[in-house]
C-alpha atoms as a PDB file:
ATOM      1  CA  UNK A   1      31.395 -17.404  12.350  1.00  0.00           C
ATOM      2  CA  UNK A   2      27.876 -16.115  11.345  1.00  0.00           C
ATOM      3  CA  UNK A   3      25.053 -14.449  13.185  1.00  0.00           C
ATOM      4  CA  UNK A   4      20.967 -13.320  11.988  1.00  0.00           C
ATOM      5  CA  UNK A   5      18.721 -11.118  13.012  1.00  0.00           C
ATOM      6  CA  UNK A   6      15.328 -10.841  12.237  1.00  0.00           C
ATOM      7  CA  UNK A   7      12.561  -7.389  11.996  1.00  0.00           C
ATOM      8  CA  UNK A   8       9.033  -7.593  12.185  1.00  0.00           C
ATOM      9  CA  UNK A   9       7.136  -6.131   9.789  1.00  0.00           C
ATOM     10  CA  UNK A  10       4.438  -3.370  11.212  1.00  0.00           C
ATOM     11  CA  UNK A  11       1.439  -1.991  10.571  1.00  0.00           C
ATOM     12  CA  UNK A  12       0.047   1.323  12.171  1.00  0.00           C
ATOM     13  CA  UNK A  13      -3.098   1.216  13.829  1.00  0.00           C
ATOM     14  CA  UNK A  14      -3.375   4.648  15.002  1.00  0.00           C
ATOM     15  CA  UNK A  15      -2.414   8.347  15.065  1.00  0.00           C
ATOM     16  CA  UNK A  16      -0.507   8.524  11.852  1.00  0.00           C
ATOM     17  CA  UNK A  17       1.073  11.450  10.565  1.00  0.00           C
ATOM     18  CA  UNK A  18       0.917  12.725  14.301  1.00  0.00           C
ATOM     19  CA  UNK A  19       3.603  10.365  16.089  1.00  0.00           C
ATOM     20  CA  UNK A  20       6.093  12.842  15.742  1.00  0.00           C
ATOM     21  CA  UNK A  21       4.216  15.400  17.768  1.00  0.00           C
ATOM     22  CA  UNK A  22       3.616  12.764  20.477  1.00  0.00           C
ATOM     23  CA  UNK A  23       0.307  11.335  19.819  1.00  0.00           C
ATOM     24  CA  UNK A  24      -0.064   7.543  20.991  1.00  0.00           C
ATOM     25  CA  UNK A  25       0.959   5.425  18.568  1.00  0.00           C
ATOM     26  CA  UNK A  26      -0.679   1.504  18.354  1.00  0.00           C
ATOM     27  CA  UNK A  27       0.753  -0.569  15.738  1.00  0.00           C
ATOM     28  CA  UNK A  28       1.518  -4.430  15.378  1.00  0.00           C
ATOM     29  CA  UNK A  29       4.109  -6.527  14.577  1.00  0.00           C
ATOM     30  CA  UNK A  30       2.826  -8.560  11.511  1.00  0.00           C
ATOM     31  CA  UNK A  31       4.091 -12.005   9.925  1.00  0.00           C
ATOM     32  CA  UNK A  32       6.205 -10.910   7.345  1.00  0.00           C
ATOM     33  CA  UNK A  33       9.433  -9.009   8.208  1.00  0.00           C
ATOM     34  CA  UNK A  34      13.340  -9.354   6.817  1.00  0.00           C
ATOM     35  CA  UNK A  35      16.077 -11.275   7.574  1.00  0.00           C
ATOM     36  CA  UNK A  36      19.904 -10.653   8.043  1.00  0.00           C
ATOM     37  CA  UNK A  37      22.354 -12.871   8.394  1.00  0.00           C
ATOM     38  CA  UNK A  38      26.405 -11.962   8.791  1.00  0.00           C
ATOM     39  CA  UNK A  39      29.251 -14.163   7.839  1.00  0.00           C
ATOM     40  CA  UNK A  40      32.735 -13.462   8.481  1.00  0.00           C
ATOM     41  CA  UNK A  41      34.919 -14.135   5.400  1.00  0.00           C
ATOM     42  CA  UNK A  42      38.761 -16.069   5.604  1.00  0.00           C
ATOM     43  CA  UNK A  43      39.942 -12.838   3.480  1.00  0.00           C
ATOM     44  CA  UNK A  44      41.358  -9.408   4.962  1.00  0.00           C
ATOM     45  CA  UNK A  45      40.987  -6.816   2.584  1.00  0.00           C
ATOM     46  CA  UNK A  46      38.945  -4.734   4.783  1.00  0.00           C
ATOM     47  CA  UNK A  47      35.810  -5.320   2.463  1.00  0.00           C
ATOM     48  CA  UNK A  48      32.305  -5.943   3.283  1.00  0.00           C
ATOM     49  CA  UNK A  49      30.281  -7.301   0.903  1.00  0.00           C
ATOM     50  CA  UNK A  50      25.961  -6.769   1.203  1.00  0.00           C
ATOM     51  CA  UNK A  51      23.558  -8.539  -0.883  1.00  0.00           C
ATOM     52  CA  UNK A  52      19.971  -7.671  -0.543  1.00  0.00           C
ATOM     53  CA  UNK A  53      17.184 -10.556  -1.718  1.00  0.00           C
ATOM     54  CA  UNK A  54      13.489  -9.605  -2.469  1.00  0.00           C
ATOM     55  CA  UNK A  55      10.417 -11.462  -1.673  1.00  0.00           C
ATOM     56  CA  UNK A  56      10.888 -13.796  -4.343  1.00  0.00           C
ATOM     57  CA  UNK A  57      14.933 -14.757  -2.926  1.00  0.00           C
ATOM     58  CA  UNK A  58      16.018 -12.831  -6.354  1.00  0.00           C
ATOM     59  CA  UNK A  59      18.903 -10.307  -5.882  1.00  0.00           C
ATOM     60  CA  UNK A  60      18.040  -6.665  -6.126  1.00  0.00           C
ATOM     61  CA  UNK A  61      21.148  -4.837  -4.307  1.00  0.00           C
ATOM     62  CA  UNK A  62      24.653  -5.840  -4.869  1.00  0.00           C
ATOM     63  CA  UNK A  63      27.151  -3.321  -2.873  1.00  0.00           C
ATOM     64  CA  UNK A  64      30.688  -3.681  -1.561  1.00  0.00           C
ATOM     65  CA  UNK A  65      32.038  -1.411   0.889  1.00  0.00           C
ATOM     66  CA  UNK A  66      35.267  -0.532   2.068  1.00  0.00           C
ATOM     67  CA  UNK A  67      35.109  -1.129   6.040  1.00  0.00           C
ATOM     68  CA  UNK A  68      37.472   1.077   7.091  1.00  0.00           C
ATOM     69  CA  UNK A  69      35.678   4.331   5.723  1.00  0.00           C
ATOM     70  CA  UNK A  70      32.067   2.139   5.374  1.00  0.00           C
ATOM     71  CA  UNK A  71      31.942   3.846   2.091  1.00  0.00           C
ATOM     72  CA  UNK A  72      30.269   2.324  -0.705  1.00  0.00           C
ATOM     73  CA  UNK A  73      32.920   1.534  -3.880  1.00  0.00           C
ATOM     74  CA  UNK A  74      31.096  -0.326  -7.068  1.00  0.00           C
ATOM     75  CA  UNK A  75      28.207   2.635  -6.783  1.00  0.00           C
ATOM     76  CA  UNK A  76      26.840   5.814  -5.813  1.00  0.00           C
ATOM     77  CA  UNK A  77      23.292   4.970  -5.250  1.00  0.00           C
ATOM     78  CA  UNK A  78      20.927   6.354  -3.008  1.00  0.00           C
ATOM     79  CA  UNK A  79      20.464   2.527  -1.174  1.00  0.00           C
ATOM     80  CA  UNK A  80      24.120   2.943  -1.021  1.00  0.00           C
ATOM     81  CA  UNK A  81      24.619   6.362   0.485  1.00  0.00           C
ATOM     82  CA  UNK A  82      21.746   5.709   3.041  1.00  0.00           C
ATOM     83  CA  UNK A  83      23.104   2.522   3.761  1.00  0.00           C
ATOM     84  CA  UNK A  84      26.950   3.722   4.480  1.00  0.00           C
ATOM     85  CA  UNK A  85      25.377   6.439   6.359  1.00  0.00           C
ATOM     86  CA  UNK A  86      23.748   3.917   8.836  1.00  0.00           C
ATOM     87  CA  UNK A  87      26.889   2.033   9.331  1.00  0.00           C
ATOM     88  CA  UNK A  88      29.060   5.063   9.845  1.00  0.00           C
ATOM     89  CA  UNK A  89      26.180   6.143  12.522  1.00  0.00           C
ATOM     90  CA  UNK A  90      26.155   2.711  13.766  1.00  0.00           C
ATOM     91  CA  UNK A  91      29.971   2.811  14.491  1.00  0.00           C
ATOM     92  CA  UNK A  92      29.816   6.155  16.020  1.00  0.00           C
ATOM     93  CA  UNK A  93      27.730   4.823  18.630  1.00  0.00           C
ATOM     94  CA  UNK A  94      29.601   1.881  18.972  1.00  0.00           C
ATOM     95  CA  UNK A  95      33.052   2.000  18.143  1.00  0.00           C
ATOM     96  CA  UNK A  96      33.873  -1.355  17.823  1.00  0.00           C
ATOM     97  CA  UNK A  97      31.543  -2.368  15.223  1.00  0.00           C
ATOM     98  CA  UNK A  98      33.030  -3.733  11.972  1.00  0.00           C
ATOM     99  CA  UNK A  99      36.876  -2.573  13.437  1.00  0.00           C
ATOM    100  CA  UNK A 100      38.824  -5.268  12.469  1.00  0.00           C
ATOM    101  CA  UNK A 101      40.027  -6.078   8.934  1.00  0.00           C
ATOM    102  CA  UNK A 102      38.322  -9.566   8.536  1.00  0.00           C
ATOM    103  CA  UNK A 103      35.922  -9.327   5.055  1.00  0.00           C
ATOM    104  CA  UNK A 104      32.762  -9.856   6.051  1.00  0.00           C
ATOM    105  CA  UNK A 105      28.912 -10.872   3.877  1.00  0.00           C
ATOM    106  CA  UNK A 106      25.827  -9.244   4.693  1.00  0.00           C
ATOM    107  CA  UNK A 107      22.550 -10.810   3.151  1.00  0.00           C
ATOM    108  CA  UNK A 108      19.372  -9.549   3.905  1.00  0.00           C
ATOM    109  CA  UNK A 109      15.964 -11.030   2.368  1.00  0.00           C
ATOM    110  CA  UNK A 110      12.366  -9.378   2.839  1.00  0.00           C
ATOM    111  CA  UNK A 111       9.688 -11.666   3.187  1.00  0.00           C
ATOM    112  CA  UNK A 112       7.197  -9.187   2.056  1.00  0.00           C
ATOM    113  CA  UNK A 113       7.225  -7.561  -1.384  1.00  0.00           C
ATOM    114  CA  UNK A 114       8.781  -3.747  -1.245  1.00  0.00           C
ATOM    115  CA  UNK A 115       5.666  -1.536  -2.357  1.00  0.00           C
ATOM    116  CA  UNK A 116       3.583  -3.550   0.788  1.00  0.00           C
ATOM    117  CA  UNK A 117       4.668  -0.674   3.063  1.00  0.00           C
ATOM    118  CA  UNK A 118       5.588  -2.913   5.776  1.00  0.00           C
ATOM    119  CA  UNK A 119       8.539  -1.640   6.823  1.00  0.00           C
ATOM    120  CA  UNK A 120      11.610  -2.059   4.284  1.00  0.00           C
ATOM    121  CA  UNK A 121      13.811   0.090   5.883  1.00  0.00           C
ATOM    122  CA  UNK A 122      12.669  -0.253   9.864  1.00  0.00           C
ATOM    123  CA  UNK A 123      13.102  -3.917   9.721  1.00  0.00           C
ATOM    124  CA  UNK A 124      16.872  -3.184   8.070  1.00  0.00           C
ATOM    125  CA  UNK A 125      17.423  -0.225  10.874  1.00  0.00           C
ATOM    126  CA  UNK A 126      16.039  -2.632  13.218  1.00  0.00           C
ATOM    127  CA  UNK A 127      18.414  -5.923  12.108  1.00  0.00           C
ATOM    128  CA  UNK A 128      21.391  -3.686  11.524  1.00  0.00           C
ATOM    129  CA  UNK A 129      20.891  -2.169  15.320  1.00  0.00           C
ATOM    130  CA  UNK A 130      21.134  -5.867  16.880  1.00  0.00           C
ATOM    131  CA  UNK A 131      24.647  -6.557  14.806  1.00  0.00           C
ATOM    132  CA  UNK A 132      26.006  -3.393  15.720  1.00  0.00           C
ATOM    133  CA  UNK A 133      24.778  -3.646  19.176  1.00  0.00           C
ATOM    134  CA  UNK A 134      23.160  -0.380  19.199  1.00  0.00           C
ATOM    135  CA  UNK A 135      19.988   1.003  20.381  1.00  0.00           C
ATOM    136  CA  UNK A 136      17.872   0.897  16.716  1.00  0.00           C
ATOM    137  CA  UNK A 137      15.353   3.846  17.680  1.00  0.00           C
ATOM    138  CA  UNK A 138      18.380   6.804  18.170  1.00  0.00           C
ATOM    139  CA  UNK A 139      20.186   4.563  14.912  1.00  0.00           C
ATOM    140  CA  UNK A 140      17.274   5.449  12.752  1.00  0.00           C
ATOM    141  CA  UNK A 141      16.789   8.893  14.405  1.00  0.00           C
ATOM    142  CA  UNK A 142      20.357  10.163  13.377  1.00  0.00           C
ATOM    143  CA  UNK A 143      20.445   8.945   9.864  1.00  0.00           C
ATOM    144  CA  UNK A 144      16.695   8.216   8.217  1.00  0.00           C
ATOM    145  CA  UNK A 145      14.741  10.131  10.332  1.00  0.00           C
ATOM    146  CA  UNK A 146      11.215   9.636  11.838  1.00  0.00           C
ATOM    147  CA  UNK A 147       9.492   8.600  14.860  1.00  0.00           C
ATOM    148  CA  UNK A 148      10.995   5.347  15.387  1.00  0.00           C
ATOM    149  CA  UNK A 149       7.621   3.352  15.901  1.00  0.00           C
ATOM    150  CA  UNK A 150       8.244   1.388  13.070  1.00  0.00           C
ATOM    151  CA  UNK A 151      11.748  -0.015  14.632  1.00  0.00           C
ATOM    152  CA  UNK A 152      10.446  -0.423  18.083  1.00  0.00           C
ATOM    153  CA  UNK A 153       7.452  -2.906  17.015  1.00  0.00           C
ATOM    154  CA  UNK A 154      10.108  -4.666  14.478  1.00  0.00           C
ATOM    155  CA  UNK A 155      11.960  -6.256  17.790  1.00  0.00           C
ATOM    156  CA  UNK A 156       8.299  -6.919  19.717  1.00  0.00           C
ATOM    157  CA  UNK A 157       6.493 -10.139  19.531  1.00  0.00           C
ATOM    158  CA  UNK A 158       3.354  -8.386  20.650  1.00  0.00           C
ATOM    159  CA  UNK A 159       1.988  -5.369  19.650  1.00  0.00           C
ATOM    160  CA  UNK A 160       2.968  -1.916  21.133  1.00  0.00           C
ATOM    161  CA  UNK A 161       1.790   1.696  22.106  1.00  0.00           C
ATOM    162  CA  UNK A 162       4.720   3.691  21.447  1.00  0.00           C
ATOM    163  CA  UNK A 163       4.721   7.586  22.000  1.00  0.00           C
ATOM    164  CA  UNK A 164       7.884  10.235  21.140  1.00  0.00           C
ATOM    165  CA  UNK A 165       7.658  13.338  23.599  1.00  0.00           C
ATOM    166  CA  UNK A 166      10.493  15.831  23.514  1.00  0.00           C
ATOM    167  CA  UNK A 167      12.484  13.555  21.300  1.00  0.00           C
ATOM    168  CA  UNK A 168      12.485  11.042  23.683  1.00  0.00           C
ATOM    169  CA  UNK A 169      11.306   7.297  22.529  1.00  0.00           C
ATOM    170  CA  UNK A 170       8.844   4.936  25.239  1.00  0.00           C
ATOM    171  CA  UNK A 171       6.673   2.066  24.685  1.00  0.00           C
ATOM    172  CA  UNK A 172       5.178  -0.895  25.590  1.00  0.00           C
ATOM    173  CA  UNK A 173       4.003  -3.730  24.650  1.00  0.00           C
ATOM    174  CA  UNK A 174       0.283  -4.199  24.673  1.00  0.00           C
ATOM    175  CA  UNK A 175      -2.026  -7.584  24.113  1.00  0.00           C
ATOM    176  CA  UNK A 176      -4.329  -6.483  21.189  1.00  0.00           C
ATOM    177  CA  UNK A 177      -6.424  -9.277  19.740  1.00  0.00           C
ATOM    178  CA  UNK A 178     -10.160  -8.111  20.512  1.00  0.00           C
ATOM    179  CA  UNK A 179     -13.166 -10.109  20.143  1.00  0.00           C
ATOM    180  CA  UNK A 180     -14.105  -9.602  17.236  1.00  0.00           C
ATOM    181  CA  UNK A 181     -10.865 -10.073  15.572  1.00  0.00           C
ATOM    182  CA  UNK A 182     -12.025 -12.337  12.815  1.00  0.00           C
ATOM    183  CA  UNK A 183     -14.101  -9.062  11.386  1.00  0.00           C
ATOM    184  CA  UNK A 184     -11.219  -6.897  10.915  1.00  0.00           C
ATOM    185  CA  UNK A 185      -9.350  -7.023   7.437  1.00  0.00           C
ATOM    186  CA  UNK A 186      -6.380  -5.669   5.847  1.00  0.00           C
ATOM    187  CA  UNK A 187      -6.639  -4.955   2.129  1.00  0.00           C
ATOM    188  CA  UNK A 188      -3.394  -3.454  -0.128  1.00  0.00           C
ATOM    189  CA  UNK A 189      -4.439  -0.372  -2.745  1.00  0.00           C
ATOM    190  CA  UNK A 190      -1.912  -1.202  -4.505  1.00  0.00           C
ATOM    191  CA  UNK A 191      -1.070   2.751  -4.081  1.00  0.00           C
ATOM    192  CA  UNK A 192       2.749   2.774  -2.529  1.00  0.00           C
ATOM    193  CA  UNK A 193       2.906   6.210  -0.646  1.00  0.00           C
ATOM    194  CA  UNK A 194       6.046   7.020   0.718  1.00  0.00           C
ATOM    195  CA  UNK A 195       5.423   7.708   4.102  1.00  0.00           C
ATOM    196  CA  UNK A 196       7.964  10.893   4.609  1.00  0.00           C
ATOM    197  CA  UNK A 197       6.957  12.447   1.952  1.00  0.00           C
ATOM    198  CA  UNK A 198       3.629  12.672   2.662  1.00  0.00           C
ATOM    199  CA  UNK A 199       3.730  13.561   6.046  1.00  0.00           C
ATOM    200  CA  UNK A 200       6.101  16.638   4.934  1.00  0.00           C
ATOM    201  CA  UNK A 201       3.515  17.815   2.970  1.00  0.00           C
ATOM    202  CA  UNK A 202       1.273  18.525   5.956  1.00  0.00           C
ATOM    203  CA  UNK A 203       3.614  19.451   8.378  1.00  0.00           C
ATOM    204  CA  UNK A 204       2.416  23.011   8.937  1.00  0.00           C
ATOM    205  CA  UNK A 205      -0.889  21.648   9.490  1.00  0.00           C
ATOM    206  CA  UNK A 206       0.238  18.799  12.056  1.00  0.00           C
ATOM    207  CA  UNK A 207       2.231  21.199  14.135  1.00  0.00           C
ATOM    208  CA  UNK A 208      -0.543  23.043  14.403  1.00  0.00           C
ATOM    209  CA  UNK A 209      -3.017  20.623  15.621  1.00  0.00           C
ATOM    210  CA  UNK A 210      -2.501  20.397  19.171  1.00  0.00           C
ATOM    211  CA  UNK A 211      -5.985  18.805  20.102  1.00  0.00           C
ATOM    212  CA  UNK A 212      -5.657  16.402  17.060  1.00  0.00           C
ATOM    213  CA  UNK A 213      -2.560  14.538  19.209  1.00  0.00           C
ATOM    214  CA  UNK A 214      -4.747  14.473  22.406  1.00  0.00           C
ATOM    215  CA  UNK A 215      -7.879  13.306  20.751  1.00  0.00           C
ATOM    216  CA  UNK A 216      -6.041  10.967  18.953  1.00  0.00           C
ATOM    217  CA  UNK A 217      -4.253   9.242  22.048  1.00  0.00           C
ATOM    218  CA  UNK A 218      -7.257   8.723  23.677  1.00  0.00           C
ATOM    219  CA  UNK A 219      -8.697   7.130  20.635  1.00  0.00           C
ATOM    220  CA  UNK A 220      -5.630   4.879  20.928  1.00  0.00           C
ATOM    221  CA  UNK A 221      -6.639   4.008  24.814  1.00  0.00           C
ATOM    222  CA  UNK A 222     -10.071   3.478  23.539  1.00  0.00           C
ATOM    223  CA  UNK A 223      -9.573   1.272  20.775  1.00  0.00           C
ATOM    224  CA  UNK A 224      -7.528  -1.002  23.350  1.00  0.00           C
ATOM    225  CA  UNK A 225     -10.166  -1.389  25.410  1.00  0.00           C
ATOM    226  CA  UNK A 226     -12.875  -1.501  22.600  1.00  0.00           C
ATOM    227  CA  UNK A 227     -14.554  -5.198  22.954  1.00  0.00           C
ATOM    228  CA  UNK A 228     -16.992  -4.889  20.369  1.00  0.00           C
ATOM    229  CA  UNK A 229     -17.121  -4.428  16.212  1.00  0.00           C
ATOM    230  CA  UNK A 230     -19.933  -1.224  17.224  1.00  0.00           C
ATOM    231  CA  UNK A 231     -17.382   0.716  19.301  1.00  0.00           C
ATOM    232  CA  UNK A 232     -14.470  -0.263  16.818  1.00  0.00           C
ATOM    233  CA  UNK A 233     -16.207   1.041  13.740  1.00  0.00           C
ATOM    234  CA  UNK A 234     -17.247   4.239  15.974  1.00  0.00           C
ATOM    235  CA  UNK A 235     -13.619   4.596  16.657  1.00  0.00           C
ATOM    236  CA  UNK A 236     -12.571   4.535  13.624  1.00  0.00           C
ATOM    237  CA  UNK A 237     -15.460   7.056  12.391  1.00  0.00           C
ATOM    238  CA  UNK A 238     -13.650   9.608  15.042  1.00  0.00           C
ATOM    239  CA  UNK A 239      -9.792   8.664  14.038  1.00  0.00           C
ATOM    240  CA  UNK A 240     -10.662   9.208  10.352  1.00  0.00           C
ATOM    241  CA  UNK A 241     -12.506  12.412  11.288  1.00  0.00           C
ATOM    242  CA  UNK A 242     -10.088  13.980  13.041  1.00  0.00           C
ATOM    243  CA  UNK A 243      -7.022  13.409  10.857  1.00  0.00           C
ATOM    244  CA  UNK A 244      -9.374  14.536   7.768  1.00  0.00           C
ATOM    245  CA  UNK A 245      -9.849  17.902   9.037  1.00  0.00           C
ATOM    246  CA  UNK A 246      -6.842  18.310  10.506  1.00  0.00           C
ATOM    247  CA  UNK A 247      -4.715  18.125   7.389  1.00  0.00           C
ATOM    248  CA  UNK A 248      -8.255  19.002   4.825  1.00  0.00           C
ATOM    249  CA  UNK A 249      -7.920  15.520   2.541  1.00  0.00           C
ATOM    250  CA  UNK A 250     -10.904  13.036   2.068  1.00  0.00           C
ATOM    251  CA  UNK A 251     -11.089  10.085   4.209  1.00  0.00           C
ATOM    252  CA  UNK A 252      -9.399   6.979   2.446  1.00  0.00           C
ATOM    253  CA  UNK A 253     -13.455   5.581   2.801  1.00  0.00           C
ATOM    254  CA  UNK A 254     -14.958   8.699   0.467  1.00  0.00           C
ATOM    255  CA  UNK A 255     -11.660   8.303  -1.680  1.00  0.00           C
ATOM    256  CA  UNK A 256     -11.893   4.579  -2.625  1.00  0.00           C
ATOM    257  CA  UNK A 257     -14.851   2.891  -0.568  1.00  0.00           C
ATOM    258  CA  UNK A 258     -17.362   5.528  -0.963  1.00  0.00           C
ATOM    259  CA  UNK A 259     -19.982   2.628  -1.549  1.00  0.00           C
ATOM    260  CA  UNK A 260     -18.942   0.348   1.715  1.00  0.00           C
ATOM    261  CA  UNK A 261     -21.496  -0.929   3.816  1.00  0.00           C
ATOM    262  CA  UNK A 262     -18.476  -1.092   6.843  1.00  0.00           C
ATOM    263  CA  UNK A 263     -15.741   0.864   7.900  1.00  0.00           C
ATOM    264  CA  UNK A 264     -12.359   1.675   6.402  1.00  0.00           C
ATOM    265  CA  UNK A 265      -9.481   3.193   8.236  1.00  0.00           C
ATOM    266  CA  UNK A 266      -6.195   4.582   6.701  1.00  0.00           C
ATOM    267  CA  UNK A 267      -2.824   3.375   8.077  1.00  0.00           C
ATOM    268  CA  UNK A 268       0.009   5.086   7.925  1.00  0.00           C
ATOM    269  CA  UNK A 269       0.054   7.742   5.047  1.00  0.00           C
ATOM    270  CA  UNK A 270      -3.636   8.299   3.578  1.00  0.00           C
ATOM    271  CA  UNK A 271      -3.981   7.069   0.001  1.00  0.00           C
ATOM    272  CA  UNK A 272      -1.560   4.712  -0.004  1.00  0.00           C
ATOM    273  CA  UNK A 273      -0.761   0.973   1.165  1.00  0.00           C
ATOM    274  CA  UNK A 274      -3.208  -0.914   3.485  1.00  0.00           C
ATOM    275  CA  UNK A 275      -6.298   0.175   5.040  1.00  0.00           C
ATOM    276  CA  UNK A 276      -8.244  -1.713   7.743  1.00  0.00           C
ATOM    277  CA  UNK A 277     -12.018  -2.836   6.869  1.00  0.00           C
ATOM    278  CA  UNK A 278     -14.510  -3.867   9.321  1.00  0.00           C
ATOM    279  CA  UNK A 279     -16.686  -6.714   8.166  1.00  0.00           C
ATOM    280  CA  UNK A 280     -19.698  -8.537   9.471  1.00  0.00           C
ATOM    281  CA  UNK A 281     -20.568 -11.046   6.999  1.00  0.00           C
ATOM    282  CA  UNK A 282     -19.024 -13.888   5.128  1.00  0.00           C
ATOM    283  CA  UNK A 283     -15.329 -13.446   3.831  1.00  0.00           C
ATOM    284  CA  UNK A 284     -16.232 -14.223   0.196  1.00  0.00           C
ATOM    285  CA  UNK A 285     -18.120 -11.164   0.278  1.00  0.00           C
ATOM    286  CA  UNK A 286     -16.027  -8.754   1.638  1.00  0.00           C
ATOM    287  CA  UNK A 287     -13.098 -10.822  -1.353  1.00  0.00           C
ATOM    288  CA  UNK A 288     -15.529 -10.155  -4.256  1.00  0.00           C
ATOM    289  CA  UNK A 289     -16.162  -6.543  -3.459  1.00  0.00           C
ATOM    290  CA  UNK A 290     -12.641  -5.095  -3.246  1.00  0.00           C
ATOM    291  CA  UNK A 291     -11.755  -7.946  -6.520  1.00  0.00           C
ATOM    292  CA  UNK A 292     -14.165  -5.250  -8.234  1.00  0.00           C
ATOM    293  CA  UNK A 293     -11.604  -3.038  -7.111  1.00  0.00           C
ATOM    294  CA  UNK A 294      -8.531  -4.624  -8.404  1.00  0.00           C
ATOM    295  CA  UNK A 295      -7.590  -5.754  -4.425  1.00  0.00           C
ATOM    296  CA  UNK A 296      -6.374  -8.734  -4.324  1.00  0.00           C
ATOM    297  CA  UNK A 297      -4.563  -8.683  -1.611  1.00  0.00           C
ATOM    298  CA  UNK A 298      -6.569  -9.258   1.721  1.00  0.00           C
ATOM    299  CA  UNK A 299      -5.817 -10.517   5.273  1.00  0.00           C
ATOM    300  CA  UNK A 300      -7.733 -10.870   8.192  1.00  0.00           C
ATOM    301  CA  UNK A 301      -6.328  -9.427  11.287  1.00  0.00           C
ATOM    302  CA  UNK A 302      -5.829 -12.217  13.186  1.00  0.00           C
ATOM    303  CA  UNK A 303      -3.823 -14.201  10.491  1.00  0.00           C
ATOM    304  CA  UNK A 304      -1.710 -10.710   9.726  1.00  0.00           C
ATOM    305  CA  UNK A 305      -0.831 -10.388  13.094  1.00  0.00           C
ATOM    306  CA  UNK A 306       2.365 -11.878  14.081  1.00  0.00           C
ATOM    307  CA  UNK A 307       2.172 -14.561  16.766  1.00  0.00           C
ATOM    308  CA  UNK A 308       5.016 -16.382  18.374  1.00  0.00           C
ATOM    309  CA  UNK A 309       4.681 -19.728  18.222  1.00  0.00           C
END
């Protein structure tokens, strides 16, 4: 017997760093996202077995667990210890998961390469939720922490406006492909920023910003309803703005783009991973610019955006 699962990737359109505080969240599911597939085993030595694949299919994780205890035996490292801690949560909340002594494989393959920032870890949450039968936000709460966004969007075909008030997790999904999709771009920095890590660092300053997570919702509402490149690129002006003064860092645009003729918005943690670009002319253009910026790697919106087919 086998079963898959499959996570979007994501990427987060707006309010980041205040999701946690409530702000209206937009993100999107994108193309790429990670695979896991589950095959039960004709042994029963109470042993589950987990191989992890990379973009390129070549192994990068190799872990065996005992599945009564869920505890990791050939190592102690921290993929291991995160990973038994998700599938002890996962059979607290449902106690039949993984309860009978039948040796099962876990393989899991990212279609995306690791430093993208596309969600590594809330496509696994979100895969590992499905098998387990679980509810993938409050599985990701309990053991890695966060806002839960990134796992809500990895089991949407369609993007989503997600918001977290008083710990509680609602969204929806939304229909966002505007007019002038074929002007928006996603380029990588090639700066991996761990997005925890950087939001812990401002903390202080988030919690304190109460008018940042109301200005910032609306900015989500408006940017849904935007249906031209003008009121996108002023939108963006006013998201980057506010978040800049809010936590007192440069905008990602006077960082690395200080010579841009369009906009550039930040996504998810500032200084690191993709940014969105607004871009009126032809695509060759825009390509040869950030090439004299070592980006090579550049989407438009409409072709990162996942769409069911």
């Amino acid at each position: 017997m086998s079963k898959q699962f499959y996570g979007h990737g994501k990427l987060m359109l707006t309010s980041e760093y205040f999701a946690l505080e409530g702000a209206k969240v937009l993100t999107i599911p994108v193309q790429f996202g990670q695979h896991l597939r589950v095959k039960e085993l004709t042994g029963q030595s109470n042993t589950l077995y987990w191989v992890a694949l990379n973009h390129l299919k070549e192994p990068w994780l190799h872990l065996t667990f005992d599945k009564q205890t869920l505890q990791c035996i050939n190592t102690d490292s921290k993929e291991a210890r995160t990973l038994s801690q998700m599938l002890q949560q996962a059979r607290l909340m449902n106690p039949s998961f993984l309860n009978s002594d039948t040796d099962i494989a876990v393989g899991t393959s990212l279609e995306f390469p690791n430093e993208w920032g596309l969600g590594t870890s809330s496509t696994l949450v979100y895969c590992l939720s499905a098998w387990a039968g679980v509810v993938g936000v409050a599985l990701l709460q309990a053991t890695m922490g966060g806002s839960g966004y990134d796992v809500a969007v990895a089991g949407s075909d369609e993007p989503i406006v997600y918001t977290l008030k008083d710990g509680k997790a609602t969204w929806d999904q939304v229909h966002f492909l505007p007019p002038y999709a074929e002007q928006l771009y996603f380029a990588y920095t090639g700066k991996k920023v761990v997005s925890s890590t950087s939001i812990t660092s401002y903390r202080d300053r988030i919690k304190a910003n109460k008018e940042a997570v109301i200005w910032l919702s609306k900015l989500t509402d408006s940017m849904l309803q935007s249906q031209t490149l003008d009121k996108m690129e002023q939108i963006i002006r006013e998201h980057e703005a506010i978040v800049s003064e809010a936590l007192q860092i440069p905008t990602i645009k006077s960082q690395l783009f200080p010579d841009y003729w369009g906009e550039v918005k930040s996504l998810g943690a500032w200084g690191g991973d993709f940014v969105l670009l607004t871009h009126r002319g032809p695509e060759q253009e825009l390509l040869s610019y950030l090439q004299g910026k070592d980006i090579s790697v550049v989407m438009r919106y409409d072709k990162m955006l996942y769409k069911k087919t």
